[in-house]
Every structure is written in structure tokens, then in C-alpha cells.
C-alpha atoms as a PDB file:
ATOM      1  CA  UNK A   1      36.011  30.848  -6.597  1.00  0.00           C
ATOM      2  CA  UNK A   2      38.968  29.763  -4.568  1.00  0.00           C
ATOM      3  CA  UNK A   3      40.141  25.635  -4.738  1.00  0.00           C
ATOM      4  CA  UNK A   4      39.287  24.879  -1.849  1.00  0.00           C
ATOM      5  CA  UNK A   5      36.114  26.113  -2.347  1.00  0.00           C
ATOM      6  CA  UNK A   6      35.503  24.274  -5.581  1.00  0.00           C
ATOM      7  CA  UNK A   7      36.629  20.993  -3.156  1.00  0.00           C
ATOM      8  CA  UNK A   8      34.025  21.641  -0.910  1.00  0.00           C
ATOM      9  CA  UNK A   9      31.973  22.041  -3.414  1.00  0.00           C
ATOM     10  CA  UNK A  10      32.829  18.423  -5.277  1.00  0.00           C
ATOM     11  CA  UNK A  11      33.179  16.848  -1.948  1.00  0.00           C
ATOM     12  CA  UNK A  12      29.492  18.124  -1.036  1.00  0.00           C
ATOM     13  CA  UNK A  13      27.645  16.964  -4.146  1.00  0.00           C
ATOM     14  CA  UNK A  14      28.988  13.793  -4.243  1.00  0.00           C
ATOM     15  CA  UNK A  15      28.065  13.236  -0.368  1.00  0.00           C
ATOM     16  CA  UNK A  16      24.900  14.183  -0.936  1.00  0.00           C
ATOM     17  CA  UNK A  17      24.377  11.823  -4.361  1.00  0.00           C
ATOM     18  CA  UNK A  18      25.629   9.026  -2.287  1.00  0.00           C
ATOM     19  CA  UNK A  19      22.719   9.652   0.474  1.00  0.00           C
ATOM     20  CA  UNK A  20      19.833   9.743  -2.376  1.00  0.00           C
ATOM     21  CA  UNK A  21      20.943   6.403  -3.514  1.00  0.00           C
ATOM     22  CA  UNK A  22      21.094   4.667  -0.596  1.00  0.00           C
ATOM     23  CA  UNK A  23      17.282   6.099  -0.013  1.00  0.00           C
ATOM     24  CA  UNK A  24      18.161   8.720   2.227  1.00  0.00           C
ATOM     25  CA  UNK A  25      15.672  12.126   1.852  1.00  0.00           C
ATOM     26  CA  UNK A  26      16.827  15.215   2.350  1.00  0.00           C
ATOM     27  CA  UNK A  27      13.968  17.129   1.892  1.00  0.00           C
ATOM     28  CA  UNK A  28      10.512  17.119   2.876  1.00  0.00           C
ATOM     29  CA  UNK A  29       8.302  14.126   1.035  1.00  0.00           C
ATOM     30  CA  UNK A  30       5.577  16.044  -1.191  1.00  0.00           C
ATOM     31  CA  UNK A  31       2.056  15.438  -2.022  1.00  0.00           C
ATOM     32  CA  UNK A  32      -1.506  14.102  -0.765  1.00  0.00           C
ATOM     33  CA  UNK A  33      -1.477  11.450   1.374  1.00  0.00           C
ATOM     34  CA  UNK A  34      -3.937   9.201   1.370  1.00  0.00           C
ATOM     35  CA  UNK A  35      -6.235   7.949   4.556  1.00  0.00           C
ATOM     36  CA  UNK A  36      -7.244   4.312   3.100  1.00  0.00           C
ATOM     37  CA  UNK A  37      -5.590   2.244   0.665  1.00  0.00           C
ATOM     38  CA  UNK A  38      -9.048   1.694  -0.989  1.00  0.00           C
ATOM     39  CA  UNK A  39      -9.225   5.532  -2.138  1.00  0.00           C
ATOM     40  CA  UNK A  40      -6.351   4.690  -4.377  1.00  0.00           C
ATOM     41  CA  UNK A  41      -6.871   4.286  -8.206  1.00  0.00           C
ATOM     42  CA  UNK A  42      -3.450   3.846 -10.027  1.00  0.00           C
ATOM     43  CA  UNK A  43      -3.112   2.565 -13.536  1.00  0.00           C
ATOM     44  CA  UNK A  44      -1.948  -0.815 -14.705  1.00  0.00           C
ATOM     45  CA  UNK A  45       0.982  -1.603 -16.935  1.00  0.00           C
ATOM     46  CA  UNK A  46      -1.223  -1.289 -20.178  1.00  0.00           C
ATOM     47  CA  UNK A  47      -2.854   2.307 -18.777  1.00  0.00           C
ATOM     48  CA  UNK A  48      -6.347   1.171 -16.846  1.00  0.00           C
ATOM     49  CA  UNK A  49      -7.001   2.790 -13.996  1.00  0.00           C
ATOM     50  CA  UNK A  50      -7.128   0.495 -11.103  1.00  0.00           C
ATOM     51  CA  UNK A  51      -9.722   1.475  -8.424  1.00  0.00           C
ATOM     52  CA  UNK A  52      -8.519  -0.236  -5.248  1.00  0.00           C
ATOM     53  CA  UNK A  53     -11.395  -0.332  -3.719  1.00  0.00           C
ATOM     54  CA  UNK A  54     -11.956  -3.810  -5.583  1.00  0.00           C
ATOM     55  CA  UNK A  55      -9.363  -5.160  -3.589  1.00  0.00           C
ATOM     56  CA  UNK A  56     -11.385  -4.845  -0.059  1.00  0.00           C
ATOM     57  CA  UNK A  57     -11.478  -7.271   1.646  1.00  0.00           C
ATOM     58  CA  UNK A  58      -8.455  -9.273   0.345  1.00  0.00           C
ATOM     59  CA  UNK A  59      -5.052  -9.857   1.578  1.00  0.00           C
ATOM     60  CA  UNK A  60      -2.515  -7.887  -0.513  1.00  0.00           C
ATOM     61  CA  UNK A  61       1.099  -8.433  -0.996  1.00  0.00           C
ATOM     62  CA  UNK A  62       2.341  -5.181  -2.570  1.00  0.00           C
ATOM     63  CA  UNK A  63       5.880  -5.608  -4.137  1.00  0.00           C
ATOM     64  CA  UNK A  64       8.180  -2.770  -5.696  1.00  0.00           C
ATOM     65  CA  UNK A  65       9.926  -4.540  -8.526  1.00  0.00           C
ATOM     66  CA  UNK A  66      12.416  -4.041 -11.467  1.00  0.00           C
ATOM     67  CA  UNK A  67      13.914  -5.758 -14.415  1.00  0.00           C
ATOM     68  CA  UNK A  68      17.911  -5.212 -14.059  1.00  0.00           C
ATOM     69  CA  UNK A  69      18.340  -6.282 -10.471  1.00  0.00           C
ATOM     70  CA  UNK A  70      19.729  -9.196  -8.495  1.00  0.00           C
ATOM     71  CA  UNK A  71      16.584  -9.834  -7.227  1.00  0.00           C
ATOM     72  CA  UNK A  72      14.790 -10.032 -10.713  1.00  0.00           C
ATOM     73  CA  UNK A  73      13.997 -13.697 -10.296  1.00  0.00           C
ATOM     74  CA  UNK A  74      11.687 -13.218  -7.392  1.00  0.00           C
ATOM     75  CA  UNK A  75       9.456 -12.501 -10.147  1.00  0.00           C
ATOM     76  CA  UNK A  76       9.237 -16.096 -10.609  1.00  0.00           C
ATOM     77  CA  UNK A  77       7.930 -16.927  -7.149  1.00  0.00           C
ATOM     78  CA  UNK A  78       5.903 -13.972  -7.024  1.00  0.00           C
ATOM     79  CA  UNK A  79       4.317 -15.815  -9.679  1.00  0.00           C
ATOM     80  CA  UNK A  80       4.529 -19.069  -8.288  1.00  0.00           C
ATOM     81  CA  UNK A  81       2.578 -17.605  -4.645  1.00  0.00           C
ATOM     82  CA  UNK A  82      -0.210 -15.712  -6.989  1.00  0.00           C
ATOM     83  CA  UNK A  83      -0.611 -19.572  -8.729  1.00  0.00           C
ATOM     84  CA  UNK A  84      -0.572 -21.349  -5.237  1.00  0.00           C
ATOM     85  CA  UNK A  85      -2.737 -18.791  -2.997  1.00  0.00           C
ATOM     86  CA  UNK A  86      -4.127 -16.132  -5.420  1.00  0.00           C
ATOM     87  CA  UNK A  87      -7.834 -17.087  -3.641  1.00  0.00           C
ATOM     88  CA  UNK A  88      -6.023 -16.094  -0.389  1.00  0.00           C
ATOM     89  CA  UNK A  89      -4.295 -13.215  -1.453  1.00  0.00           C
ATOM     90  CA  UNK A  90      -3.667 -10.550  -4.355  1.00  0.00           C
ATOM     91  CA  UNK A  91      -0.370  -9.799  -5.615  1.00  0.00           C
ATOM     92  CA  UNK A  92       0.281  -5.917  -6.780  1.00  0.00           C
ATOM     93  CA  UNK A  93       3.830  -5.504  -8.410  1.00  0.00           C
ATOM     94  CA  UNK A  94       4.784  -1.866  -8.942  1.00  0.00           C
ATOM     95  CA  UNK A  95       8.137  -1.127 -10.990  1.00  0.00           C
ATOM     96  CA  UNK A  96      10.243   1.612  -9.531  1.00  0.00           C
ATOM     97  CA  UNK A  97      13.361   2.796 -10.718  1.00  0.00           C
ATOM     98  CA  UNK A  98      14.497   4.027  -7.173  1.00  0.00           C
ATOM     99  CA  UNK A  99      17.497   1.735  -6.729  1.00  0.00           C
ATOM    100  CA  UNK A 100      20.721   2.453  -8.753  1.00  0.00           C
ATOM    101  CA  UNK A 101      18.472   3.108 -11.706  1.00  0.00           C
ATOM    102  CA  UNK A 102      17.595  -0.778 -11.821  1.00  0.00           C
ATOM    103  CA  UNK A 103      14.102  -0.663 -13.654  1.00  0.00           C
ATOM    104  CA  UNK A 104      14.467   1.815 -16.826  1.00  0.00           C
ATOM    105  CA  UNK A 105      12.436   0.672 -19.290  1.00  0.00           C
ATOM    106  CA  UNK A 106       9.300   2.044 -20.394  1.00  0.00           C
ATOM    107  CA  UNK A 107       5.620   0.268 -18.656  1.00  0.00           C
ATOM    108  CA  UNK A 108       5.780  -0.814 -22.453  1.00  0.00           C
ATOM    109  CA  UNK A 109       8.821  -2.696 -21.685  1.00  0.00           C
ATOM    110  CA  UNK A 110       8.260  -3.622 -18.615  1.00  0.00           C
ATOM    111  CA  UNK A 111       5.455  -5.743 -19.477  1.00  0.00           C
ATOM    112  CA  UNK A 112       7.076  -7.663 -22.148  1.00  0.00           C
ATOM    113  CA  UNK A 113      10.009  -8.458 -19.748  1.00  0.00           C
ATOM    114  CA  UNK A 114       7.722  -9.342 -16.839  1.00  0.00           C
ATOM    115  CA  UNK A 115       5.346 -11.966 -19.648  1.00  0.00           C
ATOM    116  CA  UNK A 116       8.142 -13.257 -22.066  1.00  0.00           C
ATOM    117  CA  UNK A 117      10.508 -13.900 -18.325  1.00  0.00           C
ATOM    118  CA  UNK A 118       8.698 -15.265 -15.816  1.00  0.00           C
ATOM    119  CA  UNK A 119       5.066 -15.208 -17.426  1.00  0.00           C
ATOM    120  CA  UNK A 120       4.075 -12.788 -14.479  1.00  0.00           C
ATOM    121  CA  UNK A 121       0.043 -12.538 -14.625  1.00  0.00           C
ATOM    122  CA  UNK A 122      -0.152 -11.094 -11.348  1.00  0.00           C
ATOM    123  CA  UNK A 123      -1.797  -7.201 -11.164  1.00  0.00           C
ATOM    124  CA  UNK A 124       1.666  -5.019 -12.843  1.00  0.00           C
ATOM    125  CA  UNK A 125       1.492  -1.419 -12.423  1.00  0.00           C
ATOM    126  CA  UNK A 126       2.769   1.226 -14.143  1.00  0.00           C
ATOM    127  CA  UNK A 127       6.276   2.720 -13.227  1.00  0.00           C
ATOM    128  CA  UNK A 128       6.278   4.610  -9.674  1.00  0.00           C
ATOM    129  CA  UNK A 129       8.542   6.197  -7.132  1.00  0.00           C
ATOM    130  CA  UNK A 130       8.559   4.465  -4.066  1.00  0.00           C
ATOM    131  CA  UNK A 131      10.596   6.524  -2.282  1.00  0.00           C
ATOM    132  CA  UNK A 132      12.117  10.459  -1.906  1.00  0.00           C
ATOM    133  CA  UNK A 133      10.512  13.539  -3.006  1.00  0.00           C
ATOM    134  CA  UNK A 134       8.022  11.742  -5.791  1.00  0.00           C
ATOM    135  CA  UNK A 135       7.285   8.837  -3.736  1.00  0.00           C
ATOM    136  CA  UNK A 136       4.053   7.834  -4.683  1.00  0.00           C
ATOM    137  CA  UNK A 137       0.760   8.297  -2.009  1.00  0.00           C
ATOM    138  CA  UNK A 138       0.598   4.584  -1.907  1.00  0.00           C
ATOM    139  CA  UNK A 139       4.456   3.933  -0.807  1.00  0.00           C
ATOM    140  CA  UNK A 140       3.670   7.243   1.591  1.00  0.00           C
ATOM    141  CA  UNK A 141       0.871   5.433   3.117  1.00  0.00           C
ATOM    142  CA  UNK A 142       2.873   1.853   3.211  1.00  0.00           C
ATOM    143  CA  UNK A 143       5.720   3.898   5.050  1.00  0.00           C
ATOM    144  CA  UNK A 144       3.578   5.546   7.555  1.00  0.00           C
ATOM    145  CA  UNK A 145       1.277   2.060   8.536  1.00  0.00           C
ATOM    146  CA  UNK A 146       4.506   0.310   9.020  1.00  0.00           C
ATOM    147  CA  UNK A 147       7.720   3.004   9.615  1.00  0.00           C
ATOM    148  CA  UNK A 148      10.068   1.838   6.203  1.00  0.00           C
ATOM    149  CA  UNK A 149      10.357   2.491   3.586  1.00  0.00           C
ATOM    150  CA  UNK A 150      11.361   0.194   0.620  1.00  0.00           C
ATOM    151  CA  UNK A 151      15.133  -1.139   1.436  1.00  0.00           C
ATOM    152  CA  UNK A 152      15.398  -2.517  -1.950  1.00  0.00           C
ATOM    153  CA  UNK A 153      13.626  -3.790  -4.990  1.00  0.00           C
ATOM    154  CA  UNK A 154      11.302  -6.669  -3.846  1.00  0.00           C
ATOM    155  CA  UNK A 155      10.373  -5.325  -0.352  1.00  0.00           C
ATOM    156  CA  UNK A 156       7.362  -6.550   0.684  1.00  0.00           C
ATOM    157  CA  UNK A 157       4.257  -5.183   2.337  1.00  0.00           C
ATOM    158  CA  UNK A 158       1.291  -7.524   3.560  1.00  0.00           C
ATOM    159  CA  UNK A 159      -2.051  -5.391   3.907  1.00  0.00           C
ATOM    160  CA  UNK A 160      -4.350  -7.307   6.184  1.00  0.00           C
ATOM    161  CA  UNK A 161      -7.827  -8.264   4.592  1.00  0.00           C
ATOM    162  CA  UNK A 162      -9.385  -4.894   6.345  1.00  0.00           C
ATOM    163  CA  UNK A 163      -6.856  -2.704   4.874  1.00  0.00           C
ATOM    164  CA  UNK A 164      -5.960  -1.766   8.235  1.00  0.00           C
ATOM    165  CA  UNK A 165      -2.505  -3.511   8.967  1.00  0.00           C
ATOM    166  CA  UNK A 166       0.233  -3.954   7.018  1.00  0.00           C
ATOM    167  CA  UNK A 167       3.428  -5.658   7.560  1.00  0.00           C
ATOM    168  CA  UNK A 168       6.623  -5.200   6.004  1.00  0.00           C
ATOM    169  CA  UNK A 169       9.292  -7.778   4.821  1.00  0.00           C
ATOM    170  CA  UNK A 170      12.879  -6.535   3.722  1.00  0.00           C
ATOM    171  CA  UNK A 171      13.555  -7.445   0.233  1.00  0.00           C
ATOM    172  CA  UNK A 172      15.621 -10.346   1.070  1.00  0.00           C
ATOM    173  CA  UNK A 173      12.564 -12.292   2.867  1.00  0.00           C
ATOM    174  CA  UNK A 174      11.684 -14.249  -0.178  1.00  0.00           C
ATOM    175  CA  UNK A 175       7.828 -14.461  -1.267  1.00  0.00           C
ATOM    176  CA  UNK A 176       7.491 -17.864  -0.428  1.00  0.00           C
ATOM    177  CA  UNK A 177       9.346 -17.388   2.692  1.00  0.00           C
ATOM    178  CA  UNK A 178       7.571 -19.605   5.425  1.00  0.00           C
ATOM    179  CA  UNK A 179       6.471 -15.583   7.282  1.00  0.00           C
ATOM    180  CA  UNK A 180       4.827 -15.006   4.242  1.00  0.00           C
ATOM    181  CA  UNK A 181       3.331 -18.079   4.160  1.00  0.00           C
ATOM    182  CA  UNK A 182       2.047 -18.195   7.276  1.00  0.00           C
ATOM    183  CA  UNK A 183       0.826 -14.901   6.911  1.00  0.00           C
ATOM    184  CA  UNK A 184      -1.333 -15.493   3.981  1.00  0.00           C
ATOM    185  CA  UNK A 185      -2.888 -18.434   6.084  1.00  0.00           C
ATOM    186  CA  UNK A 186      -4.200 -17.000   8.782  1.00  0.00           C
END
């Protein structure tokens, strides 16, 4: 194989490792998509299934989280909104290790972080992809109710009491941010 060649090459890979980590797919997403978020049932943190269909009727804040980021202390309020309006609204934390490897402990780990940090008690799931080719049926359904995908850890999506709407903050809209707020109030 010729140099230049072999440049091409180099230069090619690391193009395309650069578009994957800023959360750009370049191939087809993969696997069933779901029609309701109530036909989901994903397990927990300690390995229980989840059926979501215990969550109709209730506002839902779904949050993709992880241990080694800037963001990590939005854990805290995360905590703080589930304390002030958990009879207004469920919080769903799902770890992902989608941004520059940023959550890559075990759920084992996870949980001990989450409790011995910012004594999270919120719902904790267990590790997911919330984005590219593994990106979990519930982050494919978030994506096509509201057109984005995650832009970091601690995005944000509010699903509407019904299930039916969902709207998405950027991870820098904090979860006591006064749109939240309001949005859990109405």
C-alpha cells in the first residue's frame, strides 16, 4: 500500500472517530422501536425489571446521566426536584456511557456513586446507549416524539402525563430550571 494511501487511510479513521463522539451516526439506527412508552420494561440499577406501564399517567422527566462528567452534580438537584415534586412527577435516570466514555463503571458501581454522592433515590436504571447504532428503543422513541437526540449527559425529556408529548431540554437547562418548573406545574 502506497503512503499516501496509508494517509488517507489515518486521515479517514480519525474523521470518522471524531463524528461518533460528537453523536454523529453513520449508519442506520438498529432494532424494534417501540409505539408507547408504557410497552417498555427495562431493568433497574439492582436488575428488576421495570414495567413502565406503572408510570401512566404521571409526568416523567427522563434523564441520561453519568458519574465522570461536568455535569455530575445535577444529580443533586435531580434529587432535590424528585424531593420537592415527586407527587407531580417521576424522575427516571438512565446511565449511558455515550459521551467521551464519561459513565464506565459497572450498574454495581453506579449505584454506590449515585447513593454514597448525592443520596439519589430517584428510579436509576441500568447502563444504556442513548444514542448510535445500540441506542436503546426508549432513547429511539424519545428522539422520534421530539427530533434530538441526547446533546450531552443530563439532557432532559418531559413525557406529558398521557405519554403522548414529550419535550426536550438540552443538558445545560438545569432540572430546577424555572421551564422545568413550570412544566411540572401545569
Amino acid at each position: 500500500m502506497s503512503l499516501s494511501r496509508i494517509l488517507l487511510l489515518g486521515i479517514l479513521i480519525v474523521v470518522v472517530a471524531g463524528l461518533v463522539s460528537f453523536g454523529i451516526d453513520l449508519l442506520p439506527q438498529r432494532g424494534p422501536v417501540i409505539n408507547s412508552i408504557y410497552d417498555l420494561k427495562i431493568r433497574s440499577l439492582d436488575g428488576k425489571e421495570i414495567d413502565f406501564s406503572q408510570y401512566r399517567g404521571h409526568k416523567l422527566l427522563i434523564v441520561n446521566t453519568a458519574s465522570k462528567c461536568g455535569k455530575t452534580p445535577q444529580y443533586a438537584e435531580l434529587e432535590k426536584l424528585h424531593e420537592q415534586f415527586g407527587s407531580k412527577i417521576i424522575i427516571l435516570g438512565f446511565p449511558a456511557n455515550n459521551f467521551l466514555w464519561q459513565e464506565p463503571g459497572s450498574n454495581a458501581a453506579i449505584a454506590q456513586f449515585c447513593e454514597k454522592n448525592y443520596g439519589v433515590k430517584f428510579q436509576m436504571f441500568e447502563k444504556i446507549s442513548v444514542k448510535g447504532r445500540d441506542q436503546h428503543p426508549l432513547y429511539q422513541w424519545l428522539q422520534l416524539k421530539t427530533g434530538h437526540k441526547p446533546d450531552w449527559n443530563f439532557a432532559k425529556y418531559l413525557v406529558s402525563a398521557d405519554g403522548e408529548q414529550v419535550t426536550y431540554f438540552e443538558f445545560s437547562v438545569h432540572s430546577l430550571d424555572r421551564q422545568i418548573i413550570d412544566e411540572v406545574n401545569r
